[in-house]
N, C-alpha and C. Protein backbone atom coordinates (compact mmCIF):
# COMPACT_ATOMS: atom_id res chain seq x y z
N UNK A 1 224.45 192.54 151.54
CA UNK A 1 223.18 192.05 152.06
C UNK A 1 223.44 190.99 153.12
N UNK A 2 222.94 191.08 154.23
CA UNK A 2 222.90 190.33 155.65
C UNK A 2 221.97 189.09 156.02
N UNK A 3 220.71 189.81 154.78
CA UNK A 3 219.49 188.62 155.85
C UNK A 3 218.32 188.88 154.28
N UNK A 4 217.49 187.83 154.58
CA UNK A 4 216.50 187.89 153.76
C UNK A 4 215.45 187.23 154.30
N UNK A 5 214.20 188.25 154.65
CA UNK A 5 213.30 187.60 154.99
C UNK A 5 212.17 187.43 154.89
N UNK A 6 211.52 186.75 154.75
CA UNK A 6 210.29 185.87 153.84
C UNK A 6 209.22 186.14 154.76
N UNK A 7 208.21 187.46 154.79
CA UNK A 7 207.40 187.37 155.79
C UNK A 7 205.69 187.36 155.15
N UNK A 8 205.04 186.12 155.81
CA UNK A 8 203.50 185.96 155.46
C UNK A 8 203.30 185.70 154.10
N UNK A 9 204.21 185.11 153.78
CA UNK A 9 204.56 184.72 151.97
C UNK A 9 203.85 183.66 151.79
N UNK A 10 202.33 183.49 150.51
CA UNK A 10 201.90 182.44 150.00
C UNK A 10 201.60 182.77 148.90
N UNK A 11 202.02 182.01 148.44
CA UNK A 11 201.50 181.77 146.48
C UNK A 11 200.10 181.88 146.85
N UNK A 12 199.96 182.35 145.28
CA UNK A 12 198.50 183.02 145.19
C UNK A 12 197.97 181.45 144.48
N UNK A 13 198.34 180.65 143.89
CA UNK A 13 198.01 178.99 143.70
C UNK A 13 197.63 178.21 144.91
N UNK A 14 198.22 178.46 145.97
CA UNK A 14 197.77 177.81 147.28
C UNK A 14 196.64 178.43 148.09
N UNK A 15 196.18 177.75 148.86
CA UNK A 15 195.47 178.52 150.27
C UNK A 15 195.85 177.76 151.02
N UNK A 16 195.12 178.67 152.50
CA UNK A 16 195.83 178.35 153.46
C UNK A 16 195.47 176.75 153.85
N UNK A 17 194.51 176.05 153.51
CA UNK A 17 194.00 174.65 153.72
C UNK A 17 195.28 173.48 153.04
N UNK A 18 196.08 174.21 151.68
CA UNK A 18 196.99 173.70 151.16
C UNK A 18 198.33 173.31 151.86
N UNK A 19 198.71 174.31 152.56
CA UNK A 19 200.04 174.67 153.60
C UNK A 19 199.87 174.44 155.00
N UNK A 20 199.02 173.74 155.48
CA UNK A 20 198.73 172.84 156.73
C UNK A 20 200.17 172.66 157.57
N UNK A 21 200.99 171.79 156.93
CA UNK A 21 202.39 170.74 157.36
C UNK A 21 203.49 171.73 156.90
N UNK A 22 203.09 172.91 156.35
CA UNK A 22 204.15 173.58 155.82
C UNK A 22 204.87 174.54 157.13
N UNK A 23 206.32 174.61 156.88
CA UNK A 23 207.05 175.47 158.02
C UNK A 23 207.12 176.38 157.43
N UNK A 24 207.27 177.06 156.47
CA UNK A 24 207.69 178.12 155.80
C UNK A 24 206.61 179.51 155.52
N UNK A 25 205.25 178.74 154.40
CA UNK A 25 204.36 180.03 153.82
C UNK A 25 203.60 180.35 154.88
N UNK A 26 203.56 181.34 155.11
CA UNK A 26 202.69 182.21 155.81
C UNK A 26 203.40 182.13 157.32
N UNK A 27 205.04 182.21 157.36
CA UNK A 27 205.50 182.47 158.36
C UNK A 27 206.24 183.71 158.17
N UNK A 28 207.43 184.05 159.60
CA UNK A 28 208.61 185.01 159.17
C UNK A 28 209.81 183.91 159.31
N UNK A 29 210.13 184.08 158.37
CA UNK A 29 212.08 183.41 158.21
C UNK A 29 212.89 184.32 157.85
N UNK A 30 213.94 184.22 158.38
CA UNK A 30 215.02 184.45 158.24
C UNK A 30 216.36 183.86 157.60
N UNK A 31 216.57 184.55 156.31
CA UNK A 31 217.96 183.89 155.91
C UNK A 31 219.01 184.42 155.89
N UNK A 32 219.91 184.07 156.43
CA UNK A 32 221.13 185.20 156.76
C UNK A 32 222.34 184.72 156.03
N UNK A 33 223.45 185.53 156.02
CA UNK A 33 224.31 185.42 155.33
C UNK A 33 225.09 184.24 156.33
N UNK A 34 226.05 183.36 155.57
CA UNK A 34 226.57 182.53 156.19
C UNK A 34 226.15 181.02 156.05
N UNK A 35 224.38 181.31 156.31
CA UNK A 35 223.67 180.27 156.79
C UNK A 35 223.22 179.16 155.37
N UNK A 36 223.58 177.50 155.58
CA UNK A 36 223.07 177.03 154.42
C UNK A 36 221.39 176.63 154.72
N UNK A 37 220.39 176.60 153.97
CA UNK A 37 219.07 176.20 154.53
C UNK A 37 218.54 175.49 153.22
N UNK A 38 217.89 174.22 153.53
CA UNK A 38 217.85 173.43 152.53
C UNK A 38 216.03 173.40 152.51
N UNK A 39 215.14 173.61 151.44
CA UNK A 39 213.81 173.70 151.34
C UNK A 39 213.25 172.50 150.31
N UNK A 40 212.48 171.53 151.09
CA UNK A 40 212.07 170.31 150.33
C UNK A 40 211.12 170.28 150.90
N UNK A 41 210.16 169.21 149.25
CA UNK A 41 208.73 169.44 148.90
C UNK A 41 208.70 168.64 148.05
N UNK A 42 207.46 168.01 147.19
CA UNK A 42 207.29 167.04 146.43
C UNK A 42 207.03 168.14 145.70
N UNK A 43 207.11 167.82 144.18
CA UNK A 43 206.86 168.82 142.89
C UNK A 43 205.35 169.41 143.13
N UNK A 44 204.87 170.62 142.78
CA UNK A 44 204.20 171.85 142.84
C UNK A 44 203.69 172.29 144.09
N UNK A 45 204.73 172.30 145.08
CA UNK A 45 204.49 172.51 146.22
C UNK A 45 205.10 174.20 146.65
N UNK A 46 205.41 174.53 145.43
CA UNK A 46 205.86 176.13 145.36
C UNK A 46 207.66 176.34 145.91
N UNK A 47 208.40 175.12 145.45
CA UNK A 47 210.03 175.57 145.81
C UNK A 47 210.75 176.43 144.83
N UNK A 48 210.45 176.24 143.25
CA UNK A 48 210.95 176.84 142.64
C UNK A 48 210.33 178.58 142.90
N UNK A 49 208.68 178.40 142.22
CA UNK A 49 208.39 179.81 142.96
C UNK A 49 208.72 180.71 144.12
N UNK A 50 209.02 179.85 145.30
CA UNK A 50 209.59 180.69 146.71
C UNK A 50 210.84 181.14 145.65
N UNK A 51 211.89 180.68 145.43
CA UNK A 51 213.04 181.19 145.20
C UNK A 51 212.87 182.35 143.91
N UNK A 52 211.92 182.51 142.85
CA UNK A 52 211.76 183.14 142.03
C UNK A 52 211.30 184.82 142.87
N UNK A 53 210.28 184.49 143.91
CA UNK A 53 209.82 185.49 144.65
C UNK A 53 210.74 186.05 145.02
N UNK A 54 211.94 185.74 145.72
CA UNK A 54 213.15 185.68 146.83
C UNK A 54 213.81 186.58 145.16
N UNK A 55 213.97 186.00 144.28
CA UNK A 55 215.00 187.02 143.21
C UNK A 55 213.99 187.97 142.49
N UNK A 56 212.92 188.04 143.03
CA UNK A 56 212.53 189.32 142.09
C UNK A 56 211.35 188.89 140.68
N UNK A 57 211.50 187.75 140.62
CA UNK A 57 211.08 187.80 139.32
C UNK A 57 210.09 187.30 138.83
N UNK A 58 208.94 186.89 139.94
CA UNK A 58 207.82 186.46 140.37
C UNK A 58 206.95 187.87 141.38
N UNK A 59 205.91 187.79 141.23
CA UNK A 59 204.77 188.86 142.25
C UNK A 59 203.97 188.21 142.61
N UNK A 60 203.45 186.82 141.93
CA UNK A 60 202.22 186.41 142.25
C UNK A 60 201.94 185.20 143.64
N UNK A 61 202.16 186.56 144.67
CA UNK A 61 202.27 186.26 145.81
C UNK A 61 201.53 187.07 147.15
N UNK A 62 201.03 186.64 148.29
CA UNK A 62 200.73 187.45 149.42
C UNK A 62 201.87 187.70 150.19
N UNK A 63 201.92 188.62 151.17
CA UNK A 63 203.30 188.95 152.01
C UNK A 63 204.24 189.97 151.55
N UNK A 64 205.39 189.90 152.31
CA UNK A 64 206.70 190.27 152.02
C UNK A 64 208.01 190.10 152.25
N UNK A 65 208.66 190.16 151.13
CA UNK A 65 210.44 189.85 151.42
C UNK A 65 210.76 190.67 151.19
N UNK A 66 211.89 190.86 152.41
CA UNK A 66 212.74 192.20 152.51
C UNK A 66 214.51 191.54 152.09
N UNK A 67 215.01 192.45 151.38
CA UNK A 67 216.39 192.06 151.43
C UNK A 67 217.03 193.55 152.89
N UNK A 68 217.01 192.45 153.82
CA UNK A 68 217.64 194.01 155.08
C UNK A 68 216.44 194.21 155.51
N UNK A 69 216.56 195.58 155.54
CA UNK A 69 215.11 196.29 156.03
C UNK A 69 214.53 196.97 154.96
N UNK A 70 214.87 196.36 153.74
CA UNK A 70 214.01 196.77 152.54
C UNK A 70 213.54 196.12 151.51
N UNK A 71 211.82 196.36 151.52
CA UNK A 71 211.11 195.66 151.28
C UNK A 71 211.70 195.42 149.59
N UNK A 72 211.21 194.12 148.59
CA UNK A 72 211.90 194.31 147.62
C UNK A 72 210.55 194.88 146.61
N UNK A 73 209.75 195.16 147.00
CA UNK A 73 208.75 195.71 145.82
C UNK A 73 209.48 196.91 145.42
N UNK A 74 209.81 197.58 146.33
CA UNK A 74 210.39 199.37 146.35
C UNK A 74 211.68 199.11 145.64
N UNK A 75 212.22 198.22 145.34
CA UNK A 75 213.52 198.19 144.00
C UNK A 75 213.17 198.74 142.41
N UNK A 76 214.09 199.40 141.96
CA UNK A 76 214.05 199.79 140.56
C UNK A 76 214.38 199.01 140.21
N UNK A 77 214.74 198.85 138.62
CA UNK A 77 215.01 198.55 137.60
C UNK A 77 217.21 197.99 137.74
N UNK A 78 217.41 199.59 138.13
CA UNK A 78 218.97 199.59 138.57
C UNK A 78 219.51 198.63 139.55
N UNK A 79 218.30 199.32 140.79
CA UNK A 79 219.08 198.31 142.16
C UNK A 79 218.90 196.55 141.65
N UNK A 80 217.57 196.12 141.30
CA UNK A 80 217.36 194.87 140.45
C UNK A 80 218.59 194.36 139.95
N UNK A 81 219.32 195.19 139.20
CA UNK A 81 220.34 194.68 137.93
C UNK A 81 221.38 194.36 139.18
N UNK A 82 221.50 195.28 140.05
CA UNK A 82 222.74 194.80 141.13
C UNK A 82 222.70 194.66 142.18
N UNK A 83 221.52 193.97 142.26
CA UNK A 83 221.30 192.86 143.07
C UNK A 83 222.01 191.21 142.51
N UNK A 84 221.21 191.45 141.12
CA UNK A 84 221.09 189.81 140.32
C UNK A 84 223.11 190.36 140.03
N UNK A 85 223.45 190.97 139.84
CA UNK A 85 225.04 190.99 139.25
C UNK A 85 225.99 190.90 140.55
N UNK A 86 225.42 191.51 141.65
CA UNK A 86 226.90 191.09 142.86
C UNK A 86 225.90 190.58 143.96
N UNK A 87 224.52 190.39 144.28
CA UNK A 87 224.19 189.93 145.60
C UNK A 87 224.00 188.72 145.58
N UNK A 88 223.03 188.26 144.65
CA UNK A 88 221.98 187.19 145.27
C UNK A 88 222.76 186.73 143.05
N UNK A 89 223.06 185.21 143.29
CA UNK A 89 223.03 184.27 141.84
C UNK A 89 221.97 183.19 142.04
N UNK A 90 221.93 182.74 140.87
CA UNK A 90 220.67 181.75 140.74
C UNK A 90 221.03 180.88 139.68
N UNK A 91 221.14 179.30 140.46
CA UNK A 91 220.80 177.86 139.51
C UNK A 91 219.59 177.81 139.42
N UNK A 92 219.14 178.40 137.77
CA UNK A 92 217.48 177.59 137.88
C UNK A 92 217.21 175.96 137.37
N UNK A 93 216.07 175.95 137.89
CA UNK A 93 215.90 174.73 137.48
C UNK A 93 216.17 174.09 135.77
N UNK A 94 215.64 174.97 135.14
CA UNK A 94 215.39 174.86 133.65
C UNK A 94 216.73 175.54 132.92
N UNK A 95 217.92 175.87 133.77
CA UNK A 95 218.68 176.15 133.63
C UNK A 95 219.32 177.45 133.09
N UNK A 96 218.75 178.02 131.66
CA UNK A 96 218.40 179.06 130.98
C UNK A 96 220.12 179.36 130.34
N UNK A 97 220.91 178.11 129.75
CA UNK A 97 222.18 177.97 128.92
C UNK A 97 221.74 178.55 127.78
N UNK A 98 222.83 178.81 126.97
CA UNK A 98 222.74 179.57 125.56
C UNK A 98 222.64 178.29 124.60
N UNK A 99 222.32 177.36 124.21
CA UNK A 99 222.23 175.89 123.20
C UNK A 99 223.45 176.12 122.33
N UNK A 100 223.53 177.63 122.11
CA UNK A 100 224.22 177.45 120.52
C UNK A 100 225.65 178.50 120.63
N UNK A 101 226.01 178.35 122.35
CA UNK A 101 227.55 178.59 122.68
C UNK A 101 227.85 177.38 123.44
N UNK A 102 229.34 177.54 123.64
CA UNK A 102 229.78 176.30 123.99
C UNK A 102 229.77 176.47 125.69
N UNK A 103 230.03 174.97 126.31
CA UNK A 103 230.30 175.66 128.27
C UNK A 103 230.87 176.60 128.38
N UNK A 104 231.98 176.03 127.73
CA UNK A 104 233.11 177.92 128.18
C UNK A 104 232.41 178.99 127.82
N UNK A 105 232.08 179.04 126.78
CA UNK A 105 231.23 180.62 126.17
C UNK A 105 230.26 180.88 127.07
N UNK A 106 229.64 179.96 127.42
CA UNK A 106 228.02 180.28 128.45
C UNK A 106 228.60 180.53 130.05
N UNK A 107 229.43 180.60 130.48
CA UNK A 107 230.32 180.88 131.45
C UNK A 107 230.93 181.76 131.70
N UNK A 108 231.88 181.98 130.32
CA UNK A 108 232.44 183.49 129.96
C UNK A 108 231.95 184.74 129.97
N UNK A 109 230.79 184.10 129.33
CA UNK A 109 229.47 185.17 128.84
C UNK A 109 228.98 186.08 130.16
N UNK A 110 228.97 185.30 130.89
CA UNK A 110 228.10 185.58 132.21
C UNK A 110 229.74 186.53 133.15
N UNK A 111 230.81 186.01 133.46
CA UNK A 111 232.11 186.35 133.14
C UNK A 111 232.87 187.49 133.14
N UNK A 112 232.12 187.70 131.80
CA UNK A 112 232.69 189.02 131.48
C UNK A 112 231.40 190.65 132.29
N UNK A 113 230.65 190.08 132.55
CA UNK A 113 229.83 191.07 133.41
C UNK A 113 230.10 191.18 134.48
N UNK A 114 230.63 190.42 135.12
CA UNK A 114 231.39 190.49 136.71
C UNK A 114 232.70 190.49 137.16
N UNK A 115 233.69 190.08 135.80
CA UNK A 115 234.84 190.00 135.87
C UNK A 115 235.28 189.49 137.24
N UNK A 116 234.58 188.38 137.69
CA UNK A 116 235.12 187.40 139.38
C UNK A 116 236.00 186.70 139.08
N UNK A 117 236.10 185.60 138.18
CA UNK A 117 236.69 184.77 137.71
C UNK A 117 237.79 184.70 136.64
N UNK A 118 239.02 184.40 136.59
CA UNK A 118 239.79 184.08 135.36
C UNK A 118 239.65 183.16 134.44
N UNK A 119 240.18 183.08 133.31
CA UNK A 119 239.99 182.10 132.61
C UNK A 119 240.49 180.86 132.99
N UNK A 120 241.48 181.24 133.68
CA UNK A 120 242.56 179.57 134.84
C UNK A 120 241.34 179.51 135.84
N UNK A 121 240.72 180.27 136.09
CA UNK A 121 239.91 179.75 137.54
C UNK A 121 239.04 178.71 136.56
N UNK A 122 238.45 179.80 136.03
CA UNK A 122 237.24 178.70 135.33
C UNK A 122 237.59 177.46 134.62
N UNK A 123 238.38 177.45 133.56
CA UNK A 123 239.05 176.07 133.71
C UNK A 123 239.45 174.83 134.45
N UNK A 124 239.80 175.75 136.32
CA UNK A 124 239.85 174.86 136.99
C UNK A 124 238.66 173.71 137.63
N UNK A 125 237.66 175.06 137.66
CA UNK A 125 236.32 174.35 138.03
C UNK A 125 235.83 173.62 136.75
N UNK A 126 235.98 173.61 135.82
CA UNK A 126 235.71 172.76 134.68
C UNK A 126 236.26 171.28 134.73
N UNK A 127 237.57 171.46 135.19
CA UNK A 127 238.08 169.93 135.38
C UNK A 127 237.76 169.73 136.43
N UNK A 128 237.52 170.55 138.08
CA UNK A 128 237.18 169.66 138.53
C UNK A 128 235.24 168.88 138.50
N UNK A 129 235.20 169.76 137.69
CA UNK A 129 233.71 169.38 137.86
C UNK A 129 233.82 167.95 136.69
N UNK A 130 234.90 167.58 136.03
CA UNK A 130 234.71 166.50 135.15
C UNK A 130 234.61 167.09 133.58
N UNK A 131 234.32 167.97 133.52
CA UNK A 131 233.79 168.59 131.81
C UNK A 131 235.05 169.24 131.33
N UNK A 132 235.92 169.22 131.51
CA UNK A 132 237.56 169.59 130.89
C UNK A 132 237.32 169.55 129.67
N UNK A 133 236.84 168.03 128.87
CA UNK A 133 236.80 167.74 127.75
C UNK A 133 235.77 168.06 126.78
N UNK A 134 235.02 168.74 127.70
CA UNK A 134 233.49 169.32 127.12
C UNK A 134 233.67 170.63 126.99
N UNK A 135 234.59 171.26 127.36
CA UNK A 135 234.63 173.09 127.29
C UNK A 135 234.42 173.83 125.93
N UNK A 136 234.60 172.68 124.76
CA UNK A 136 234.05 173.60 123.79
C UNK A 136 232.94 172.75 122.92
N UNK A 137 231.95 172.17 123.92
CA UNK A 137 231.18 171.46 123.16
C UNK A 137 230.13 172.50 123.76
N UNK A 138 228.92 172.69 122.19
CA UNK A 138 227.74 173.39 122.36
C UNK A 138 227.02 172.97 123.70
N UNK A 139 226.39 173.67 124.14
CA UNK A 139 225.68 173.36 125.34
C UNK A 139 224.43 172.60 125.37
N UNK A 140 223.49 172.24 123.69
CA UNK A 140 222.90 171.50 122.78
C UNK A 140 223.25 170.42 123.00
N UNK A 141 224.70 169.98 122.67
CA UNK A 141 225.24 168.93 122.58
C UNK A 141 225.45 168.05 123.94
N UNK A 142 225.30 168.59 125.06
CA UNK A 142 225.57 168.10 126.06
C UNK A 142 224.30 167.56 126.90
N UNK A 143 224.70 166.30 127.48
CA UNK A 143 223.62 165.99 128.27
C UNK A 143 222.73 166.67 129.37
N UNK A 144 221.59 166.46 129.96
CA UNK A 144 221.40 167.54 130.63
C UNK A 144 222.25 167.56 132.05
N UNK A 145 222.68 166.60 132.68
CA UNK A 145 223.54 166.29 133.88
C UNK A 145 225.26 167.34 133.43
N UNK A 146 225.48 167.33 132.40
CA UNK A 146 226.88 168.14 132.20
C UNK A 146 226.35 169.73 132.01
N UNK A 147 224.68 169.74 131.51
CA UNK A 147 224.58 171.18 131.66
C UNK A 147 224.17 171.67 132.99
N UNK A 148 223.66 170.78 133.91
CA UNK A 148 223.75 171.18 135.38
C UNK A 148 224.76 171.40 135.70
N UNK A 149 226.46 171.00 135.37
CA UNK A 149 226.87 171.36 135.84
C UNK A 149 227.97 172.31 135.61
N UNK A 150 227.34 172.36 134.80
CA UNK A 150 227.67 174.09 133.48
C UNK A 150 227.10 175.57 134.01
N UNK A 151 225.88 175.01 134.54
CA UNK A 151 224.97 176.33 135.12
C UNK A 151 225.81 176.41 136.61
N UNK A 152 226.04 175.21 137.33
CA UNK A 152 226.45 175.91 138.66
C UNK A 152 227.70 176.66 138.63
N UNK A 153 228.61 175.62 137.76
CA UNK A 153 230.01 176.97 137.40
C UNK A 153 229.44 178.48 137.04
N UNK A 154 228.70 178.32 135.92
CA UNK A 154 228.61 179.78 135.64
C UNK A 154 227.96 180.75 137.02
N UNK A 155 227.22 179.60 138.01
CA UNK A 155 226.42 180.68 138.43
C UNK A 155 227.59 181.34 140.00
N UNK A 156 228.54 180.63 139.78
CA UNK A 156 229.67 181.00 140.84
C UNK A 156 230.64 181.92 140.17
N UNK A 157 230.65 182.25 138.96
CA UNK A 157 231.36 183.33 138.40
C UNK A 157 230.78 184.92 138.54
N UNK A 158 230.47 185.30 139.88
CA UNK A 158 229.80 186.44 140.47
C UNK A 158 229.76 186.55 141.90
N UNK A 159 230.07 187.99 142.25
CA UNK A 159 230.17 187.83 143.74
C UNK A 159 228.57 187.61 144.29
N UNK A 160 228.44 187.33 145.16
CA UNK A 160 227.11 187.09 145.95
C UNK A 160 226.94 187.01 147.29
N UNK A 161 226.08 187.15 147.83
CA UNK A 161 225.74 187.15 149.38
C UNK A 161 225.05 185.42 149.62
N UNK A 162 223.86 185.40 148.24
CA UNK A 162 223.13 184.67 148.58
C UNK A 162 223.27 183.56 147.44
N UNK A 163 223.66 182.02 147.62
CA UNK A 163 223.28 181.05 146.37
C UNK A 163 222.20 180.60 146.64
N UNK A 164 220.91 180.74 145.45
CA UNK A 164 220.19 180.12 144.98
C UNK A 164 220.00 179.08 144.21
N UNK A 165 219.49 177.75 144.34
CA UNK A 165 219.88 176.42 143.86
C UNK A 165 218.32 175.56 143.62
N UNK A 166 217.71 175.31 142.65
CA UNK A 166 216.66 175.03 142.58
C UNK A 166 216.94 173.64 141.81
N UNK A 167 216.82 172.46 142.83
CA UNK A 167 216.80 171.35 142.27
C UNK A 167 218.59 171.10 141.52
N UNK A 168 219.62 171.89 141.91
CA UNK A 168 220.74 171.64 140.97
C UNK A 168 221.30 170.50 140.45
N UNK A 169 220.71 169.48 141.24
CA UNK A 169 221.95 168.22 141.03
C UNK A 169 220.59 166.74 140.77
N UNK A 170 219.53 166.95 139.89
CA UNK A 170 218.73 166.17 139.65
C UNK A 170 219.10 165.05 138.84
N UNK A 171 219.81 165.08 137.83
CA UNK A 171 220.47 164.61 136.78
C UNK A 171 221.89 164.36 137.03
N UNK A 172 222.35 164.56 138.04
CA UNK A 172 223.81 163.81 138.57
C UNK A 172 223.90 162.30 138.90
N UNK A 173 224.91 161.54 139.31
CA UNK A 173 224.98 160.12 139.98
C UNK A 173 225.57 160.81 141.14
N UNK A 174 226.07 160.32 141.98
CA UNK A 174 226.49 160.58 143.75
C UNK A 174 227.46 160.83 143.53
N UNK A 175 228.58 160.34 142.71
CA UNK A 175 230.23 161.04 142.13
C UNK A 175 229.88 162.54 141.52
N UNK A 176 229.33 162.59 141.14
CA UNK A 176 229.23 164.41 140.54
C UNK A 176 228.56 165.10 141.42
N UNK A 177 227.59 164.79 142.32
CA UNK A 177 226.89 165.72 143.08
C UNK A 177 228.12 165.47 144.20
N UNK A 178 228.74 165.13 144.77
CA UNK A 178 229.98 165.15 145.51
C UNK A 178 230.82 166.34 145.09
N UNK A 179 231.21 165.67 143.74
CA UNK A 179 231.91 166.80 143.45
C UNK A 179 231.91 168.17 143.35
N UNK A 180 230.74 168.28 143.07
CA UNK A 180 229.62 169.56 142.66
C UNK A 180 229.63 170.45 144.01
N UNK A 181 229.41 169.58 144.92
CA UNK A 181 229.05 169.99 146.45
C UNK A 181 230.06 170.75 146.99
N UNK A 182 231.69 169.91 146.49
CA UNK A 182 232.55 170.75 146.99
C UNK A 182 233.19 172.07 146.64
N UNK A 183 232.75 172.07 144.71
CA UNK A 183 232.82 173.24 144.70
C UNK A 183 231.86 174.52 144.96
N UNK A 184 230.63 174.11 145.02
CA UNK A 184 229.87 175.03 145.89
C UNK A 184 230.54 174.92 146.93
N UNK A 185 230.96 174.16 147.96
CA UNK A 185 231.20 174.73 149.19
C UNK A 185 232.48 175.62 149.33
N UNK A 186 233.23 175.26 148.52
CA UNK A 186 234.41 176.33 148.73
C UNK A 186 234.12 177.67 147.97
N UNK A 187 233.01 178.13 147.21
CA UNK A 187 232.67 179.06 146.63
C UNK A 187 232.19 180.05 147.98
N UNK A 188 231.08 179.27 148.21
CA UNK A 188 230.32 179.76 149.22
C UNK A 188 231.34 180.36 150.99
N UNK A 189 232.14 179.56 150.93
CA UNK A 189 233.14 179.49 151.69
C UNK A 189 233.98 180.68 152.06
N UNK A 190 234.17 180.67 150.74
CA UNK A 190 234.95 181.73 150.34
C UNK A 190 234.52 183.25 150.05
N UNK A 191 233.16 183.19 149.84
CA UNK A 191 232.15 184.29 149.83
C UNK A 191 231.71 184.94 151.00
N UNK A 192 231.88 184.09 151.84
CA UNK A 192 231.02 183.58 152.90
C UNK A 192 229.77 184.06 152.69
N UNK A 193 228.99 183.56 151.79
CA UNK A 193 227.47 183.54 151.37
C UNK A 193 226.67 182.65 151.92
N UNK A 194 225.14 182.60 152.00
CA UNK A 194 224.24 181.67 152.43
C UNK A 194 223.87 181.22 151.21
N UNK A 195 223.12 179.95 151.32
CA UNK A 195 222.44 178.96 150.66
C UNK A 195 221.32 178.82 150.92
N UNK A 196 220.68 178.75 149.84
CA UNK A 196 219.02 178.59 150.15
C UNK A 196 218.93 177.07 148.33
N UNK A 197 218.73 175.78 148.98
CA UNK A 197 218.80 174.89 148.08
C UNK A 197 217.63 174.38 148.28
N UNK A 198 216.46 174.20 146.95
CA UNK A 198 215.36 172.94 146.97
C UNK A 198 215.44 172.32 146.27
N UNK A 199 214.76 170.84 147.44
CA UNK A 199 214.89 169.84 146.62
C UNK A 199 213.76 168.94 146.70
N UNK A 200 213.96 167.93 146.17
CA UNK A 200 212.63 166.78 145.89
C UNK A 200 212.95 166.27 147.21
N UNK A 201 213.72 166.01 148.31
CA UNK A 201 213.89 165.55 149.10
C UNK A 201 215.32 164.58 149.78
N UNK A 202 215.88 164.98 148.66
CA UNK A 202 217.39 164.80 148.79
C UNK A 202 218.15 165.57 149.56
N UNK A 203 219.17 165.13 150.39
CA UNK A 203 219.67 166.44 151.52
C UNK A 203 221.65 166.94 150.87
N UNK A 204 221.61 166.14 150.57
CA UNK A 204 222.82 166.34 150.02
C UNK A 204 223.93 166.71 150.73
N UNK A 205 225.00 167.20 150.87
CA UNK A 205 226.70 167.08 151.85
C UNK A 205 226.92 168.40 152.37
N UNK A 206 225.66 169.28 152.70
CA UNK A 206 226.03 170.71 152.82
C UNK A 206 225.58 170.51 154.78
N UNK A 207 226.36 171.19 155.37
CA UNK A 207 226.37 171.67 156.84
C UNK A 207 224.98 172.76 156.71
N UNK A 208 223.98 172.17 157.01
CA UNK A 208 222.66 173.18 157.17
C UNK A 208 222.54 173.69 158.38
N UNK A 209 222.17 175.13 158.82
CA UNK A 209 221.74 175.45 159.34
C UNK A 209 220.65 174.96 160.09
N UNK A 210 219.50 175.11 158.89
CA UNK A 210 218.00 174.95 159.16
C UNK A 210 217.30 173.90 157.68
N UNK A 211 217.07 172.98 158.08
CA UNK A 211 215.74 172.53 157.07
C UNK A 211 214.51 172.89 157.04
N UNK A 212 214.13 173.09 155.99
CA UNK A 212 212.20 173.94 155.91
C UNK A 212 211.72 172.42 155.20
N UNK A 213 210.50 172.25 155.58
CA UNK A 213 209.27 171.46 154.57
C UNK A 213 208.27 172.27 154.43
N UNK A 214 208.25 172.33 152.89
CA UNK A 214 206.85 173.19 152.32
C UNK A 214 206.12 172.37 152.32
């Protein structure tokens, strides 16, 4: 996948009197592979929803997104599954960890469906992300700042075109979202994937392309 683009897209929660100052709903964008693009908004301003639309797993919307030159309503069930397994990964906000496996397991888990990663890789990103010592603590047990950064490992254990990042690093201090940053960037790097990140208004250490305000 090359490009993704967001055309005449508004939540069915908004109208158009709502999205005045907005660059984004009810335009055409373009997100292309490569490109990082960072989307900030004050809370219910529709960032998490854009990105839910963008993976499929939201409708309640006007417009259309195409992954390419194809629209994504016209996806099955199949293409869906591999899309979400080699194109497009997703940090959600609310995270969606297993409570009652440990980091490693909730990592693995995900892991063993894509077979991207080794168990030395993932380990490595474990220490460097700081949680070395947490790898076999329940995911329950952990604060929510160590399970942010539980979800972004796992969500780099898959090939992808596109990272999706909704709010990832809310619950960090500036030493972990640093750190965090760099291993997204050498993921992404290395993928050579685009980024599509929202936030409350934080810009964080990524080389953007383009900034949007919803």
């Amino acid at each position: 996948m090359e490009c993704i683009c967001v055309h005449g897209v508004l939540p069915h929660f908004l109208s158009d009197e709502d999205i005045s100052h907005s660059d984004l709903w009810r335009q055409e964008i373009f997100f292309r592979k490569t490109e990082y693009h960072l989307i900030s908004a004050m809370s219910g301003a529709g960032k998490s929803s854009l990105l839910s639309y963008v993976f499929g797993e939201r409708k309640d919307y006007q417009g259309e997104i195409y992954y390419d030159d194809h629209i994504i309503d016209s996806l099955k069930p199949r293409e869906w599954s591999e899309v979400r397994k080699r194109r497009i990964s997703f940090v959600f906000q609310g995270l969606r960890l297993f409570s009652e496996l440990t980091a490693f397991e909730n990592i693995s888990l995900k892991n063993r469906l894509t077979h991207h990663k080794t168990d030395d890789e993932i380990m490595n990103m474990l220490q460097n992300a700081g949680l070395a010592d947490q790898r076999n603590e329940k995911a329950a047990r952990l604060s929510f700042g160590q399970q942010q950064r539980v979800a972004i490992i796992r969500a780099l254990c898959q090939p992808f075109d596109f990272l999706l990042m909704d709010e990832p690093f809310s619950h960090l201090d500036d030493a972990n979202i640093e750190k965090m940053c760099e291993i997204v960037t050498r993921e992404l790097t290395s993928q050579q994937a685009g980024l599509l990140l929202c936030s409350l208004g934080n810009e964080y250490s990524f080389d953007y392309y383009q900034k949007w305000k919803l």
